[in-house]
N, C-alpha and C. Protein backbone atom coordinates (compact mmCIF):
# COMPACT_ATOMS: atom_id res chain seq x y z
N UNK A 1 21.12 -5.78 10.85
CA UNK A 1 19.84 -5.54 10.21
C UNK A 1 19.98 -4.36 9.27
N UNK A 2 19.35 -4.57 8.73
CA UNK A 2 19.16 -3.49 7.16
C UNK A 2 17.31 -2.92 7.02
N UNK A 3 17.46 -1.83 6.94
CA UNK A 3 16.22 -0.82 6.61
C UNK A 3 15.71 -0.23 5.23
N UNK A 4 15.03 -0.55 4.92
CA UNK A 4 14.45 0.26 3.79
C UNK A 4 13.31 0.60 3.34
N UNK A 5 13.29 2.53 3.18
CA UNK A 5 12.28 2.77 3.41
C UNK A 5 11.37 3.22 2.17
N UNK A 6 10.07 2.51 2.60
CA UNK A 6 8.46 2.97 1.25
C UNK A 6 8.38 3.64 1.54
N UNK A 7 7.50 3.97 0.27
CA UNK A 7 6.71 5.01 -0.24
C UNK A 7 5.72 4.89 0.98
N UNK A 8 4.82 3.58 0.90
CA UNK A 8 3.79 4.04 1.62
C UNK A 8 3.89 2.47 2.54
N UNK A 9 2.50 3.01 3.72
CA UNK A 9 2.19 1.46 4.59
C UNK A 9 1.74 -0.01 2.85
N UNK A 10 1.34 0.34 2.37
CA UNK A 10 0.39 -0.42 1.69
C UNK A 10 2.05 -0.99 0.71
N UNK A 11 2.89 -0.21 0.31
CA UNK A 11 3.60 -0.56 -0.38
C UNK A 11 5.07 -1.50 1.36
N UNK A 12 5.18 -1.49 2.77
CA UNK A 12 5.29 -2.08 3.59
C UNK A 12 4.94 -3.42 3.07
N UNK A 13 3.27 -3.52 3.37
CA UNK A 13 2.70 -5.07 3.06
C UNK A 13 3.24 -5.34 2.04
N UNK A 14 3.12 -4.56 0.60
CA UNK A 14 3.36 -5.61 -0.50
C UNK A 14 4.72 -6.16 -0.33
N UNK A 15 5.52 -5.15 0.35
CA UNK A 15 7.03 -5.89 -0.14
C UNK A 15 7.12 -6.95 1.00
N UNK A 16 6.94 -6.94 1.98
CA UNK A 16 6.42 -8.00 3.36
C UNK A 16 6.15 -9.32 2.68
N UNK A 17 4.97 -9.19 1.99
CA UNK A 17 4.48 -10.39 1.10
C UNK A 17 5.03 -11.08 0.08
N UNK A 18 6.15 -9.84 -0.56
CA UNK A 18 6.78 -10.77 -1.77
C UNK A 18 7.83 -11.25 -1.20
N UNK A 19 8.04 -10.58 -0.25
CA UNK A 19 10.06 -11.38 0.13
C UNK A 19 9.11 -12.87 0.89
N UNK A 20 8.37 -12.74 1.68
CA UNK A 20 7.49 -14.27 2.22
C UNK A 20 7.44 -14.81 1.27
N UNK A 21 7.08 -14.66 0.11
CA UNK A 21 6.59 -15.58 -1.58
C UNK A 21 7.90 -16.29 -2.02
N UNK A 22 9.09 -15.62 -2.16
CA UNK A 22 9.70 -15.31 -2.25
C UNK A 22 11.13 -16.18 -1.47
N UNK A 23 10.73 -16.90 0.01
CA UNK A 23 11.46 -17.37 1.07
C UNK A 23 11.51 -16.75 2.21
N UNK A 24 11.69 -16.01 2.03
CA UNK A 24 11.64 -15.14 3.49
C UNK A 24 11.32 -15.48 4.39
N UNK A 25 11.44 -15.23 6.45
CA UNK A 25 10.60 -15.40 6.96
C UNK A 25 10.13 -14.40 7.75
N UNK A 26 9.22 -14.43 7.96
CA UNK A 26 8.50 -13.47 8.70
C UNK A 26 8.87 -13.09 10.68
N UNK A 27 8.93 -12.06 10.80
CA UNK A 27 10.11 -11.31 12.19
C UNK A 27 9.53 -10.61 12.60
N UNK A 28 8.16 -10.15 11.86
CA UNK A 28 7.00 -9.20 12.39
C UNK A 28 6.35 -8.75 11.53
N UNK A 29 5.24 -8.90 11.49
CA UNK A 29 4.13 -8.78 10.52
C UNK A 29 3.96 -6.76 10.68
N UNK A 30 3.73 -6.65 9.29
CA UNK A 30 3.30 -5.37 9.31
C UNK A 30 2.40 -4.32 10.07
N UNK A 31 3.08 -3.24 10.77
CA UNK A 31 1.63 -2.79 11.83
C UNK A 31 2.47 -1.36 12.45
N UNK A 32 2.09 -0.91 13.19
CA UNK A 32 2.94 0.31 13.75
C UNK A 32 3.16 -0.12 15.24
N UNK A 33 4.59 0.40 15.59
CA UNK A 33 5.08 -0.26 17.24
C UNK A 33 5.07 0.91 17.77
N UNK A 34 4.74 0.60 19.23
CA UNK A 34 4.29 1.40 20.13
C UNK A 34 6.14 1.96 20.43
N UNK A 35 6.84 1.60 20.69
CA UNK A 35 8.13 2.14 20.28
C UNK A 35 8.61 3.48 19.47
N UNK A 36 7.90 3.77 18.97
CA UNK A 36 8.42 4.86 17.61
C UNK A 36 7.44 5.48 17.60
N UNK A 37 7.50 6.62 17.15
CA UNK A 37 6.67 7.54 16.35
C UNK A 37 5.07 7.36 15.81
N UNK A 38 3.76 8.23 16.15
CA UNK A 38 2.37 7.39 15.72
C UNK A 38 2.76 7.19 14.39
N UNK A 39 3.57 7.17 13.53
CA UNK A 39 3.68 6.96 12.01
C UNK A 39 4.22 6.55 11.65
N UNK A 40 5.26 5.88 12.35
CA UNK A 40 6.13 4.46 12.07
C UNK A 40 5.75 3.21 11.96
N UNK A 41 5.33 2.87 10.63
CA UNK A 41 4.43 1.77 9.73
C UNK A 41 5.69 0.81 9.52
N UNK A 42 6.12 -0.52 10.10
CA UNK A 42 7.12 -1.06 9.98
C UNK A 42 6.56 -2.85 10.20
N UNK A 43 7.34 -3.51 9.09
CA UNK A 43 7.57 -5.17 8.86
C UNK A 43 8.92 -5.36 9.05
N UNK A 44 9.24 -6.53 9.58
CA UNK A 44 10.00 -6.92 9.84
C UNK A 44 10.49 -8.80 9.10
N UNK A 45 11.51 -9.42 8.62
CA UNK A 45 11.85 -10.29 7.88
C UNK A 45 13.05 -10.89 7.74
N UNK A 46 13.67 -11.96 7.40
CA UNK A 46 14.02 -12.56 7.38
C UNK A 46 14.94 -13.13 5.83
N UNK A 47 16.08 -12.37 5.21
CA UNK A 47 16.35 -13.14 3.91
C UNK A 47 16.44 -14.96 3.91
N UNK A 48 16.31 -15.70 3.21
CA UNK A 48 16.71 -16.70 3.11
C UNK A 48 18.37 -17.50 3.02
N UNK A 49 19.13 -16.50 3.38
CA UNK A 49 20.54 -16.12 3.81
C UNK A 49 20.83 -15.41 5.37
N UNK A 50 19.12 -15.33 6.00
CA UNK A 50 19.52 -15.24 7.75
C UNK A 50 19.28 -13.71 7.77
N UNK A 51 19.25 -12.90 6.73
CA UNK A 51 19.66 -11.23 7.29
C UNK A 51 18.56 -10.77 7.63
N UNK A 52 18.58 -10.15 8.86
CA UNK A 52 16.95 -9.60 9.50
C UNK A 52 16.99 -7.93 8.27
N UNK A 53 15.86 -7.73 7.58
CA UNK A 53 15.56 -6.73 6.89
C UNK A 53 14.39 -6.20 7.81
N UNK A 54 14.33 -4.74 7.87
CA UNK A 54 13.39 -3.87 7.85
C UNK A 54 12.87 -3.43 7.07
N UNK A 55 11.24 -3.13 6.99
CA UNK A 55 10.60 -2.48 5.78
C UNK A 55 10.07 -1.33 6.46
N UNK A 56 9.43 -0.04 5.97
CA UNK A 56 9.45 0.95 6.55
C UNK A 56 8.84 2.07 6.44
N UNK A 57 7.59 2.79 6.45
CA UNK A 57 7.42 3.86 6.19
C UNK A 57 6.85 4.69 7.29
N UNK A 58 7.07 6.07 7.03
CA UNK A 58 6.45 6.95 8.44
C UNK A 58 6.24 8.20 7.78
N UNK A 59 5.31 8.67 6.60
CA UNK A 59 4.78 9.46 6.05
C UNK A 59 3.15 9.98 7.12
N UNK A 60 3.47 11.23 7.42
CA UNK A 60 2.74 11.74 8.43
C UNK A 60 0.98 12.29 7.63
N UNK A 61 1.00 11.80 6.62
CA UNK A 61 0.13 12.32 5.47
C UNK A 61 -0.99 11.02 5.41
N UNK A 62 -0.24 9.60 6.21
CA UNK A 62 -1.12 8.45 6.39
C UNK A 62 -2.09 8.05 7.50
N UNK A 63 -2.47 7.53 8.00
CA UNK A 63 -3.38 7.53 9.44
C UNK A 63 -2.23 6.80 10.14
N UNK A 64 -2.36 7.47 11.12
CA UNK A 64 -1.17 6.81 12.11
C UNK A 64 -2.01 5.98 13.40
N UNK A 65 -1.08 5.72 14.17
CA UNK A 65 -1.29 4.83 15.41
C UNK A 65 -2.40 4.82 16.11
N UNK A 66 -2.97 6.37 16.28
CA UNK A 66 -3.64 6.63 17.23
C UNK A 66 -4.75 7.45 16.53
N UNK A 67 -5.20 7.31 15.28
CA UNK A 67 -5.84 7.50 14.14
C UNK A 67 -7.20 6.98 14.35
């Protein structure tokens, strides 16, 4: 798996949405996991070549988990 990390949650969804548009499949819809950090804003996906991608942000400046 491969990670890469936004700017922001909102920029998460968009890229979530274009790799889905795009082929992708979806491995976990955008949201924060009780796993990590209240500010670990993370999607999860699928290339159309199999590779699980991470999307990613945890900017403490956003509303987090428990917000």
């Amino acid at each position: 798996m491969i990670a890469f990390e936004a700017r922001c949650q909102s920029q998460v969804r968009d890229l979530h949405a274009a790799a889905l548009a795009a082929g992708g499949a979806n491995e976990g819809h955008p949201g924060f996991r009780v796993s990590y950090g209240p500010h670990f804003y993370v999607s999860y996906l699928r290339d159309p070549q199999g590779n699980k991608i991470a999307l990613f942000s945890s900017d403490p400046n956003e509303p987090g988990r428990d917000d």
